[in-house]
Protein backbone atom coordinates (compact mmCIF):
# COMPACT_ATOMS: atom_id res chain seq x y z
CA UNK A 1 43.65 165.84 196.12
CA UNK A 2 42.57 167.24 199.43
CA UNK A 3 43.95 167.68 202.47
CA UNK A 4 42.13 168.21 206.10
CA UNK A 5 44.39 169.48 209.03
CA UNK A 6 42.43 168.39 211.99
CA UNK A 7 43.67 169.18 216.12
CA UNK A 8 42.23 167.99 219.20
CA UNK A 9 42.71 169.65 222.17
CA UNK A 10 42.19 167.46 225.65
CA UNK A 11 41.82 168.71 228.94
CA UNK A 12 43.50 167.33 232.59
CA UNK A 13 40.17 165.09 233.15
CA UNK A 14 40.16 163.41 229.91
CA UNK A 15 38.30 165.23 227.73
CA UNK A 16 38.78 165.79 223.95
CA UNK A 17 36.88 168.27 221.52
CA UNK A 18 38.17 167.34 217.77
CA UNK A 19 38.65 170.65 215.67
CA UNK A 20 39.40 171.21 212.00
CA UNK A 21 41.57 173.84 211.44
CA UNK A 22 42.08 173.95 207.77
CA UNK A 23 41.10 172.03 204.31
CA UNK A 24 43.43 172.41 200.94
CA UNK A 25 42.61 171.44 197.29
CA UNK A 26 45.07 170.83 195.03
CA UNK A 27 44.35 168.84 191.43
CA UNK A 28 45.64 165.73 190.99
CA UNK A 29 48.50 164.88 188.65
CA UNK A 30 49.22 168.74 188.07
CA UNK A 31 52.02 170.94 190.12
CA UNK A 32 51.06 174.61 189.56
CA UNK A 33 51.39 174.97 193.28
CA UNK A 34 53.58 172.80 194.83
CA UNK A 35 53.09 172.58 198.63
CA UNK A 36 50.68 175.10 200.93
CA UNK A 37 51.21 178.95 199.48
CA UNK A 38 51.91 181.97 202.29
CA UNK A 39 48.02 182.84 202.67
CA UNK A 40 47.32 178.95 203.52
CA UNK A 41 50.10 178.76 205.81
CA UNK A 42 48.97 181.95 207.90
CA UNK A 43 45.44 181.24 208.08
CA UNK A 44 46.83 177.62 209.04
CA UNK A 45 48.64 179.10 212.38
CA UNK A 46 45.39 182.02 212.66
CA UNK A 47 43.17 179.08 213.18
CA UNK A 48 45.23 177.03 215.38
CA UNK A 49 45.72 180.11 217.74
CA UNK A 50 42.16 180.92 217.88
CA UNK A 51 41.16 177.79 218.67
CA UNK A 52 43.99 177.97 221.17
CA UNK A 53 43.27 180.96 222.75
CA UNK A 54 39.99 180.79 223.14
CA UNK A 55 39.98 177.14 225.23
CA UNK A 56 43.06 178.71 227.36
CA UNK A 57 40.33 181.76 228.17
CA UNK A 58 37.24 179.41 228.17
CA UNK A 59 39.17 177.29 231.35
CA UNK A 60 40.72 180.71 232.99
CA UNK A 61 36.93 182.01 232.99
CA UNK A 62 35.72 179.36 234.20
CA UNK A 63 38.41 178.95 237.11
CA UNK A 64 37.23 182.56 238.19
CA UNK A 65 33.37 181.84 238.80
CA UNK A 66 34.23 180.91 242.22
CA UNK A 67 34.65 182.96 244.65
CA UNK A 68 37.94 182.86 246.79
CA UNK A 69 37.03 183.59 250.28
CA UNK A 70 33.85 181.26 250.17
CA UNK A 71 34.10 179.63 246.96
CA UNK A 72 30.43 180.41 245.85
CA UNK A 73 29.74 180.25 242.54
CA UNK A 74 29.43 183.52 240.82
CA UNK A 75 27.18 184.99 238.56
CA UNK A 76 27.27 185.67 235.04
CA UNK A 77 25.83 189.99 234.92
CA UNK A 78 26.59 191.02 231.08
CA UNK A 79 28.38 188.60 228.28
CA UNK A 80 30.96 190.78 226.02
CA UNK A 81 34.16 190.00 224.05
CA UNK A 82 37.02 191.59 223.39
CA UNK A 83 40.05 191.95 220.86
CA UNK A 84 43.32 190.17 222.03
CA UNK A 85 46.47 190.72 219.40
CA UNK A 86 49.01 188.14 218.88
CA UNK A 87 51.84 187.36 216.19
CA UNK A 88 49.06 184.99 214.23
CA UNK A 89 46.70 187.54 214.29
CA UNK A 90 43.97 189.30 216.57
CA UNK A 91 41.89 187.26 218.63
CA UNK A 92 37.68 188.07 219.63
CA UNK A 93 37.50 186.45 222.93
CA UNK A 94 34.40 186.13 225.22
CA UNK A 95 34.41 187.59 228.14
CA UNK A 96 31.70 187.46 230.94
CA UNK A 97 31.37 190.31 233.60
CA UNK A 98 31.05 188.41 237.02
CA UNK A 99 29.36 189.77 239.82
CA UNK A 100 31.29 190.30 242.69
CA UNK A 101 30.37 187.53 246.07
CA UNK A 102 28.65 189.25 248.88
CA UNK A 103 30.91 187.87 251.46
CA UNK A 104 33.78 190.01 249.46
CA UNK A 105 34.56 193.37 251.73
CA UNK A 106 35.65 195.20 248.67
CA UNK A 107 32.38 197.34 247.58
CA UNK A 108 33.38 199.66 245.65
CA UNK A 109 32.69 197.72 242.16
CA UNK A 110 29.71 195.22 241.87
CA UNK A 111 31.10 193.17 239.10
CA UNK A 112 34.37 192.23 237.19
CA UNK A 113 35.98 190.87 234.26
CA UNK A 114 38.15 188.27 234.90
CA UNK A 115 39.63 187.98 231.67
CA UNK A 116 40.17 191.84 231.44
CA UNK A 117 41.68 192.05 234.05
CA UNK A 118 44.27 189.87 233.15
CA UNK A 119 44.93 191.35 229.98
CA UNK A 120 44.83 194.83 230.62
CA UNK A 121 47.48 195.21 227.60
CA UNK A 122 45.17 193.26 224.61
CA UNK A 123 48.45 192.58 223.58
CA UNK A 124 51.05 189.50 223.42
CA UNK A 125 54.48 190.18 224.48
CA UNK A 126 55.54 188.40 221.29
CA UNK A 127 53.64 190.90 218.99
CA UNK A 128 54.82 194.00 221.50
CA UNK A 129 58.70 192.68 221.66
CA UNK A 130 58.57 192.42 217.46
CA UNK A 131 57.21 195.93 216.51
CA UNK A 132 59.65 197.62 218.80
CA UNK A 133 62.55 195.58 217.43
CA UNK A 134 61.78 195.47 213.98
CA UNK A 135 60.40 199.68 214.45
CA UNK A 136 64.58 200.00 216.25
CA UNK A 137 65.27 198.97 212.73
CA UNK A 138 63.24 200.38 209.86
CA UNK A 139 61.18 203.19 209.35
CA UNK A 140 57.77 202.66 211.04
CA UNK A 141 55.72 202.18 207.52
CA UNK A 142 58.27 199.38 206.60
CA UNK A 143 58.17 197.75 209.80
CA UNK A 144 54.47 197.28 209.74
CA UNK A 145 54.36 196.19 206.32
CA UNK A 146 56.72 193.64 206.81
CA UNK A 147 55.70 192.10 209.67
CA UNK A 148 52.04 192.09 207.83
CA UNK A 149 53.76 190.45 204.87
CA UNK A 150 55.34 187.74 207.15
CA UNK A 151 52.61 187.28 210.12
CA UNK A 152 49.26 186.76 209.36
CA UNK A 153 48.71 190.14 211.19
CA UNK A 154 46.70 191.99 208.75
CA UNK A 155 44.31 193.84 211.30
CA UNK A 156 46.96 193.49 214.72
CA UNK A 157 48.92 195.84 214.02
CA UNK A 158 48.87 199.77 212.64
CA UNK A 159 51.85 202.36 212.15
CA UNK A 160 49.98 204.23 214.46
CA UNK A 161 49.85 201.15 216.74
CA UNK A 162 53.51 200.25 216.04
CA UNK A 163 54.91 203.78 217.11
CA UNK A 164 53.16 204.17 220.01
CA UNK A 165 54.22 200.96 221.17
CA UNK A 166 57.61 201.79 220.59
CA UNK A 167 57.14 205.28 222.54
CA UNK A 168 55.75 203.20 225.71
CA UNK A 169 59.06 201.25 225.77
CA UNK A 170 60.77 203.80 224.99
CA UNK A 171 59.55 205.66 228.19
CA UNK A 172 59.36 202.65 230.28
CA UNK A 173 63.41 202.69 229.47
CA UNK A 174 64.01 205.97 229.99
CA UNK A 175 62.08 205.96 233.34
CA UNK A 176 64.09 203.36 234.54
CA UNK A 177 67.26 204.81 233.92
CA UNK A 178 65.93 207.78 235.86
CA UNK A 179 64.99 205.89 238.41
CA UNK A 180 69.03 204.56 238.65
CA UNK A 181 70.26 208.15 238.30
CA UNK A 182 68.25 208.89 241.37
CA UNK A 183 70.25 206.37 243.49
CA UNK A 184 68.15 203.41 243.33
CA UNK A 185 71.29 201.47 241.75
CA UNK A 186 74.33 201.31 243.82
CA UNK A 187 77.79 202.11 241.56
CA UNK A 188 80.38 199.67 240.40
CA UNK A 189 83.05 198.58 243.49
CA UNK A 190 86.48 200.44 243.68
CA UNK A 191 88.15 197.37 242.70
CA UNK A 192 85.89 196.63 239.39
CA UNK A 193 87.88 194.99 237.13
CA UNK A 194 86.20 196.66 233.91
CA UNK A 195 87.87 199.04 232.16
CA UNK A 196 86.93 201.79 229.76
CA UNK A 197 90.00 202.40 227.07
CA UNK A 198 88.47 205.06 225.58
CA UNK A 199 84.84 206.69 225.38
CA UNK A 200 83.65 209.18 222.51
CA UNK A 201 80.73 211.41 222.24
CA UNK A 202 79.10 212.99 219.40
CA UNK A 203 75.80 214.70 218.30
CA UNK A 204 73.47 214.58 215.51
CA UNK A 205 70.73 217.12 214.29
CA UNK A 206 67.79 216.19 212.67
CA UNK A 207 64.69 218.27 211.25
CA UNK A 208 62.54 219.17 214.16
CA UNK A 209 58.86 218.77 213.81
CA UNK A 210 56.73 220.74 216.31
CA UNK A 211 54.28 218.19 218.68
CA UNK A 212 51.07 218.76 218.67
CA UNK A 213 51.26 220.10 222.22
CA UNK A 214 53.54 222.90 220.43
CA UNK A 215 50.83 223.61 217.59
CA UNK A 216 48.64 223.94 219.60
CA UNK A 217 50.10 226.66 221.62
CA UNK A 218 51.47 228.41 218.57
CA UNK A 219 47.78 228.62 216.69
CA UNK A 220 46.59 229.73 220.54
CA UNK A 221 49.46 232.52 220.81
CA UNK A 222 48.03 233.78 217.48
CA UNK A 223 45.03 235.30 218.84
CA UNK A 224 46.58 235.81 222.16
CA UNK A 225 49.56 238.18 221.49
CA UNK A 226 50.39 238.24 224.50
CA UNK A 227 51.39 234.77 224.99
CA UNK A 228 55.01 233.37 224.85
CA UNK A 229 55.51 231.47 221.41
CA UNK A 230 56.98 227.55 222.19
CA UNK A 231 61.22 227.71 221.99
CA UNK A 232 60.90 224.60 219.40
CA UNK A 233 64.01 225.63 217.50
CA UNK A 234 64.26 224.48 213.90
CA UNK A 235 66.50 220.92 214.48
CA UNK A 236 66.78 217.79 217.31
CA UNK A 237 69.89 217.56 219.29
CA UNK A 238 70.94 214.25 219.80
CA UNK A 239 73.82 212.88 221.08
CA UNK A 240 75.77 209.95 220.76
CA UNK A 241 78.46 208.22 222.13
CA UNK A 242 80.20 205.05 222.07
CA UNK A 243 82.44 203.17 225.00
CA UNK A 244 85.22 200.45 224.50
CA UNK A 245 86.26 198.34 227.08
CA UNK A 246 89.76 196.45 227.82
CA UNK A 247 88.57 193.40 226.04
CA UNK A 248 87.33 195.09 222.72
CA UNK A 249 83.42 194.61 223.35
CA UNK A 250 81.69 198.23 222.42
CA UNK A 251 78.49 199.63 224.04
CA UNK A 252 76.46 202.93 222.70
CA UNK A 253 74.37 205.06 224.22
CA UNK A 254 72.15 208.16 223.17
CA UNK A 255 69.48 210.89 224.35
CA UNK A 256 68.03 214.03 222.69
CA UNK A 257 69.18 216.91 224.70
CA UNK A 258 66.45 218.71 225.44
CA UNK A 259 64.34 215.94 227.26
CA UNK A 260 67.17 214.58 230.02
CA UNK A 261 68.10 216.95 233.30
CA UNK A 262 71.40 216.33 233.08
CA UNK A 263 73.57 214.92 229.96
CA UNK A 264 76.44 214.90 232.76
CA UNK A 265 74.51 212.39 234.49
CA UNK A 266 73.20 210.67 231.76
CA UNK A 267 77.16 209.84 230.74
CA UNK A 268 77.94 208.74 234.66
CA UNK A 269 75.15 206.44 234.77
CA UNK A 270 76.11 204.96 231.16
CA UNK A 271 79.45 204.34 232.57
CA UNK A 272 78.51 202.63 235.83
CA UNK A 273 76.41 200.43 234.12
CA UNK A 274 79.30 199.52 232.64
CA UNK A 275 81.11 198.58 235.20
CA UNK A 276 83.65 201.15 235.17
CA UNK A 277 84.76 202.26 238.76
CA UNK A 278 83.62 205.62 240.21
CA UNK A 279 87.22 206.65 240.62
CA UNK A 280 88.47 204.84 237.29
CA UNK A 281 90.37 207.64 234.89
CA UNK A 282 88.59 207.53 231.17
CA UNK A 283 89.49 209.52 228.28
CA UNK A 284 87.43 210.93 226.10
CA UNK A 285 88.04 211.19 222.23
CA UNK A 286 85.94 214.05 220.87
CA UNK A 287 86.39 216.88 218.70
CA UNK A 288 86.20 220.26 219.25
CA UNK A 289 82.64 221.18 218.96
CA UNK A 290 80.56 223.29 221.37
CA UNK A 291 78.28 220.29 221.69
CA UNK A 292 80.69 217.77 223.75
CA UNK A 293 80.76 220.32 226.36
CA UNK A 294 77.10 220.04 227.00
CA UNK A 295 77.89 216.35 226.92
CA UNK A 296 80.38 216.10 229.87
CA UNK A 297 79.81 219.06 231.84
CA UNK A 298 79.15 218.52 235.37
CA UNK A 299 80.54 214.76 235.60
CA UNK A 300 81.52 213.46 238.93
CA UNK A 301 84.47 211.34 237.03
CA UNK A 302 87.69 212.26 236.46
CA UNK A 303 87.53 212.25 232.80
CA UNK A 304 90.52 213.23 230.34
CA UNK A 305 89.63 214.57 226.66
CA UNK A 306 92.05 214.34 223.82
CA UNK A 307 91.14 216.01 220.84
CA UNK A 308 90.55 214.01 218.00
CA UNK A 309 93.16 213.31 215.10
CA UNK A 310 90.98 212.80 212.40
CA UNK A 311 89.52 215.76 212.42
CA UNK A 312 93.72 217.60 212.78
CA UNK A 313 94.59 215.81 210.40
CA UNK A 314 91.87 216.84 207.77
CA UNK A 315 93.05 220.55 208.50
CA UNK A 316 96.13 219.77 207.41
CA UNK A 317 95.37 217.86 204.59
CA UNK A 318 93.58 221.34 203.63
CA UNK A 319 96.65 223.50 204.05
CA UNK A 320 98.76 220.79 202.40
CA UNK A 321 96.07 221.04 199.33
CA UNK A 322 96.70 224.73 199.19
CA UNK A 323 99.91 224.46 199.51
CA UNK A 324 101.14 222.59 196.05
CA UNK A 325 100.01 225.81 194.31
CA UNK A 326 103.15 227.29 195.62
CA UNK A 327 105.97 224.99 195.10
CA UNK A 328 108.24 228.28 195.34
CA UNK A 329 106.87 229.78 198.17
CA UNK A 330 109.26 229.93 201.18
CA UNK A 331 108.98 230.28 204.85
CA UNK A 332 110.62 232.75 207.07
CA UNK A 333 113.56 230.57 207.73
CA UNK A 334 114.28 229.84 204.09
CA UNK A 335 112.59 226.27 203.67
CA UNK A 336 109.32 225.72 201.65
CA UNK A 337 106.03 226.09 203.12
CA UNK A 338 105.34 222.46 202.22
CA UNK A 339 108.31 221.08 204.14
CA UNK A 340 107.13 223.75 206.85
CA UNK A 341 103.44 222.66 207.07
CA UNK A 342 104.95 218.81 207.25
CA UNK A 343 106.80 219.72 210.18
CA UNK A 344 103.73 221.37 211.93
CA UNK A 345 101.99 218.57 211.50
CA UNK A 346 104.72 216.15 212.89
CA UNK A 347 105.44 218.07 215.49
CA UNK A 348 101.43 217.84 216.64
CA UNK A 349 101.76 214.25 216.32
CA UNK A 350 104.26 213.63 218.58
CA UNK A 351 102.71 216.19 221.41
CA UNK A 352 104.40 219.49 220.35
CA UNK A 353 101.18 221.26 220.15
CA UNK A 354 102.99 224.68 221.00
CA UNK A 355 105.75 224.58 218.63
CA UNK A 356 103.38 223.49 215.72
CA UNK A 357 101.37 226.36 216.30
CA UNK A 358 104.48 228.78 216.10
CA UNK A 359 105.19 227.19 212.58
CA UNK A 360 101.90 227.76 211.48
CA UNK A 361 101.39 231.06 212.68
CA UNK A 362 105.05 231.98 211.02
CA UNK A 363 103.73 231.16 207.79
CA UNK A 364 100.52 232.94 208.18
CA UNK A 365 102.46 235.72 209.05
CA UNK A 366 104.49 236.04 206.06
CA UNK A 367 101.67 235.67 203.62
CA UNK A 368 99.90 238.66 204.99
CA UNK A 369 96.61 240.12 205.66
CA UNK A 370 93.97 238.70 203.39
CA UNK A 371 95.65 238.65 199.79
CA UNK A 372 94.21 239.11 196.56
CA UNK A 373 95.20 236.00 195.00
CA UNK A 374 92.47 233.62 195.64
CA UNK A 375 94.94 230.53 195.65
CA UNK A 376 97.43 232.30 198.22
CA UNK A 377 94.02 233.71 199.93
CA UNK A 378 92.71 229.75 200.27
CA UNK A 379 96.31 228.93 201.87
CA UNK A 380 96.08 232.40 204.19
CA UNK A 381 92.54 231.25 205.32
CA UNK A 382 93.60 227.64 205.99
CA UNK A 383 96.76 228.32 207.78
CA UNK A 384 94.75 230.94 210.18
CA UNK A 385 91.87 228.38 210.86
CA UNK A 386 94.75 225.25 211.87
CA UNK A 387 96.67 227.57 214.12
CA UNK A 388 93.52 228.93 216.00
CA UNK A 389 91.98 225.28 215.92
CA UNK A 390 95.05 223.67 217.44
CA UNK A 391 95.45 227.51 220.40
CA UNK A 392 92.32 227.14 221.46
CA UNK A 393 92.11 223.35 222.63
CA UNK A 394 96.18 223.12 223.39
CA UNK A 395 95.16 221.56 226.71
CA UNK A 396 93.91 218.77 224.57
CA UNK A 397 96.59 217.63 222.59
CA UNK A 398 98.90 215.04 223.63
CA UNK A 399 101.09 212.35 222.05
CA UNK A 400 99.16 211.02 219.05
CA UNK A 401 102.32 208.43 218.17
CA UNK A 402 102.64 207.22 221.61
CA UNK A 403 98.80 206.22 221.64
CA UNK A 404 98.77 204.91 218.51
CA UNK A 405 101.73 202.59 219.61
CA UNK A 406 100.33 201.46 222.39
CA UNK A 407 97.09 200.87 220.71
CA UNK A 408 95.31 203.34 222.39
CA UNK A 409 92.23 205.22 220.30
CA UNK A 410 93.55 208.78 218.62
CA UNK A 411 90.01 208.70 216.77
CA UNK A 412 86.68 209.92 217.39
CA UNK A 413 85.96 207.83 214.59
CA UNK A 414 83.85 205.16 217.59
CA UNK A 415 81.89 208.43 218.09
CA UNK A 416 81.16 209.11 214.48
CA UNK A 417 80.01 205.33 213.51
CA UNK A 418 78.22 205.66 216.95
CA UNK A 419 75.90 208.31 215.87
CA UNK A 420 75.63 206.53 212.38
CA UNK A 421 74.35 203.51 214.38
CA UNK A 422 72.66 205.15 216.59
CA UNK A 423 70.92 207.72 214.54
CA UNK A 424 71.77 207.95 210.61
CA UNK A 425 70.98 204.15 209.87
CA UNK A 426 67.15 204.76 212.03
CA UNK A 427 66.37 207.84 211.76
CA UNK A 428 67.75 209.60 208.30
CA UNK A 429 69.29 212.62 209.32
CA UNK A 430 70.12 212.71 205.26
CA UNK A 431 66.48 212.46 204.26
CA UNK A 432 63.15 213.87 204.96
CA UNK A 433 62.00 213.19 207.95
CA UNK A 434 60.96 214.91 210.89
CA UNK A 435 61.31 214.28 214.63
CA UNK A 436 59.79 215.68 217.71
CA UNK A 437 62.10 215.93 220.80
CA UNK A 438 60.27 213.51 222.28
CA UNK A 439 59.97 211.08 220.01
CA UNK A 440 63.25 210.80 219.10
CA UNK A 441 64.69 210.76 222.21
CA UNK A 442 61.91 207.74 223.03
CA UNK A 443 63.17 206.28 219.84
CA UNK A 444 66.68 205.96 220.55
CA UNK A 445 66.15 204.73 224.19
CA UNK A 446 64.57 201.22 222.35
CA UNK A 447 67.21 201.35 219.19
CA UNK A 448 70.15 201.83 222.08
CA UNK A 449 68.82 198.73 223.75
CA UNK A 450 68.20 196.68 220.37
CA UNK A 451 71.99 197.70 219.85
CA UNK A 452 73.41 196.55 223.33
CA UNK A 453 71.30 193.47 222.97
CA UNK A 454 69.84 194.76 226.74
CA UNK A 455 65.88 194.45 225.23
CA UNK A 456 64.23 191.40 226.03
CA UNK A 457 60.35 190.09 225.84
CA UNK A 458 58.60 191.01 228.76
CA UNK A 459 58.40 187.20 231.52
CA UNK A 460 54.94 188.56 232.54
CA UNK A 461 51.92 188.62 229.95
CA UNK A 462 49.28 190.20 232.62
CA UNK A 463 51.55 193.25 233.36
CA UNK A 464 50.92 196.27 230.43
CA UNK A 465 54.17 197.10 229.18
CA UNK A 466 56.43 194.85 231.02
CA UNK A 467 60.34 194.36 229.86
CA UNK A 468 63.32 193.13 230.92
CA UNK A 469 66.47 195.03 230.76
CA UNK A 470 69.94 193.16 230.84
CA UNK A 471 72.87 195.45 232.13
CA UNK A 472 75.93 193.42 232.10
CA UNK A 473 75.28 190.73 234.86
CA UNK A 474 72.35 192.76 236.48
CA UNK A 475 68.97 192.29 235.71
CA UNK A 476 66.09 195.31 236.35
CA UNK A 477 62.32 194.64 235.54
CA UNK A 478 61.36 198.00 234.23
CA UNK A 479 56.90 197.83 234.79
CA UNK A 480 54.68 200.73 233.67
């Protein structure tokens, strides 16, 4: 049995060239391979876009050999080809240098590419718009080899290729969010009806890997004392944070810290593009980590933290822990440490941040300086790290039960699934890899977009690097 797949392709004046894409043996009466295998099937679709592409640049090429001030026919000064790269595979299409009419005032180039110039990129926005969303996803290795597996794009596409594609997005993002930080985008009305419930921030450290900039200049400092040594440090910043609106819908955003001016900006531009007013109240869920003040500081919105109850009420599941070792042991005012460490924690709960720490500190107290037991030591430690935990962010306690009532988040738990969405699920902060600054921070901008569903295929093939953004009901064409 054999079977010819055959096109034609017809032009507007009648015209048809008959082409055969593909021929498939099979033998007859036997089913060892039922129907056309993976291989047949790609070089099926190779051959139909090649044949495709290269009568869409045959007719474009030959639409540009006139001139169009006073449409003489051009000349034909040097015949090359060149590589387009599509999702069915790359492309070797001829392309004629023209010379340029004399009647054209431009002379400062004597011929031109027609073709070339049109695809300055050598690359569809079908192929571009997959390896950055499938690279948001998987590691850059496994993104090429599946698309290879799937796409007959055996010689498209690289991991080189792939990650630098992902880096131009990346900065074409970040540039345009920029861009809105400087102004360029006006803020959400006084009367927006969106509203934040609760936002959380977070951060994440990963294993730095110096840039090759940053070898560079350490191998040159070598035989220059003299010269300053790069401030790499040994681990990537980033941070992470999550917002919920009224209506329940999430949205994330992320940056590495030490490539944005200003994280406080970076958090009032994430919030106007979410429609929140500029004089809207939002509180912020966070923990009490040095990092969320590098996070918020310098924000031009009222903003309200409340410390987080998860991570309360995991020191107090610590001092409870302790705490069963000594059945017997009582506090000052006669009632057992257990039933004492149970009122702390209630009265934290309910907004009593003061008294709670009074309790603790009672306790602490009456156990003594560092003791020799290690048990009673482990419940002397634990006590002194929940009392100076819950001191020194008393301005950030308030009524846990009355939230929780009213449905309100207690939880930085957004923030910590943020960053696992964000950057533990991409990027491995548990395994071996290594980032640069810059790379990760490029890397996020495109996985925060995948995530927000705000990355779209670029509506303009000729353009290099051209994407659409989607914020809320705005649209912004970001072009390199």
């Amino acid at each position: 049995m054999r079977m010819v797949i055959e096109a034609r392709l017809e032009n507007n004046t009648g015209g048809s060239v008959p082409i055969r894409l593909a021929e498939f043996e099979r033998a007859d009466g036997e089913l060892k391979q039922l129907g056309l295998s993976l291989a047949e099937g790609k070089n099926l679709v190779y051959e139909a876009q090649r044949a495709l592409v290269n009568a869409q640049a045959h007719d474009f090429v030959t639409a540009s050999r006139h001139c169009l001030q006073c449409g003489a026919a051009l000349s034909i000064k040097a015949k090359h080809t060149i590589r387009y790269r599509t999702v069915f595979g790359k492309m070797t299409i001829d392309s004629p240098q023209l010379r340029v009419c004399k009647c054209s005032q431009n002379t400062g180039s004597k011929s031109f590419s027609p073709l070339a110039a049109a695809l300055p990129g050598r690359l569809s926005p079908e192929l571009e718009y997959l390896q950055v969303k499938w690279a948001a996803h998987l590691p850059y290795a496994v993104a090429t080899a599946l698309l290879k597996e799937t796409l007959p794009v055996d010689q498209a596409i690289s991991i080189s290729g792939l990650r630098n594609c992902v880096w131009a997005v990346g900065q074409e993002l970040d540039d345009a969010t920029e861009r809105a930080i400087r102004g360029e985008r006006a803020y959400p009305p006084a009367d927006s009806k969106v509203k934040i419930v609760a936002l959380a921030v977070d951060s994440a450290w990963l294993r730095h890997r110096p840039s090759r900039q940053e070898q560079d200049e350490t191998k040159l400092a070598q035989y220059f004392p003299s010269k300053k040594l790069p401030s790499t440090g040994r681990h990537v910043n980033i941070i992470a944070g999550r917002a919920v609106r009224g209506d329940g819908s999430c949205k994330v955003y992320g940056y590495v810290n030490r490539e944005v001016k200003s994280a406080a900006t970076r958090l009032d531009h994430f919030l106007s593009e979410q429609g929140a007013a500029q004089d809207q109240k939002i509180t912020v869920v966070s923990d009490g980590a040095g990092e969320f003040e590098k996070a918020v500081d310098g924000s031009q919105r009222p903003l309200t933290r409340v410390l987080d109850w998860f991570h309360i009420a995991m020191k107090f599941r610590a001092i409870e822990q302790s705490a069963q070792k000594f059945p017997d042991l009582s506090a000052p005012n006669g009632r057992s440490v257990q039933e004492e460490i149970a009122s702390a924690k209630w009265l934290t709960w309910h907004g009593k941040g003061s008294e709670a720490v009074a309790t603790l500190k009672s306790v602490h107290d009456m156990i003594g300086l560092a003791p020799e037991d290690p048990a009673c030591r482990a419940l002397w430690w634990n006590l002194r790290g929940t009392y100076w935990y819950l001191q020194s962010n008393a301005q950030y306690l308030v009524n846990y039960g009355w939230r929780y009532r009213r449905g309100l988040p207690i939880s930085s738990s957004i923030a910590e699934s943020a960053v696992n969405e964000v950057v533990s699920l991409r990027c491995a902060k548990k395994r071996q890899m290594r980032w640069t600054n810059k790379g990760a921070h490029l890397l996020v901008q495109v996985r925060v977009a995948v995530l927000n569903g705000e990355l779209e295929m670029r509506d303009m093939p000729g353009r290099r690097r051209t994407f659409t953004e989607k914020k809320n009901d705005d649209h912004c064409q970001c072009v390199a």
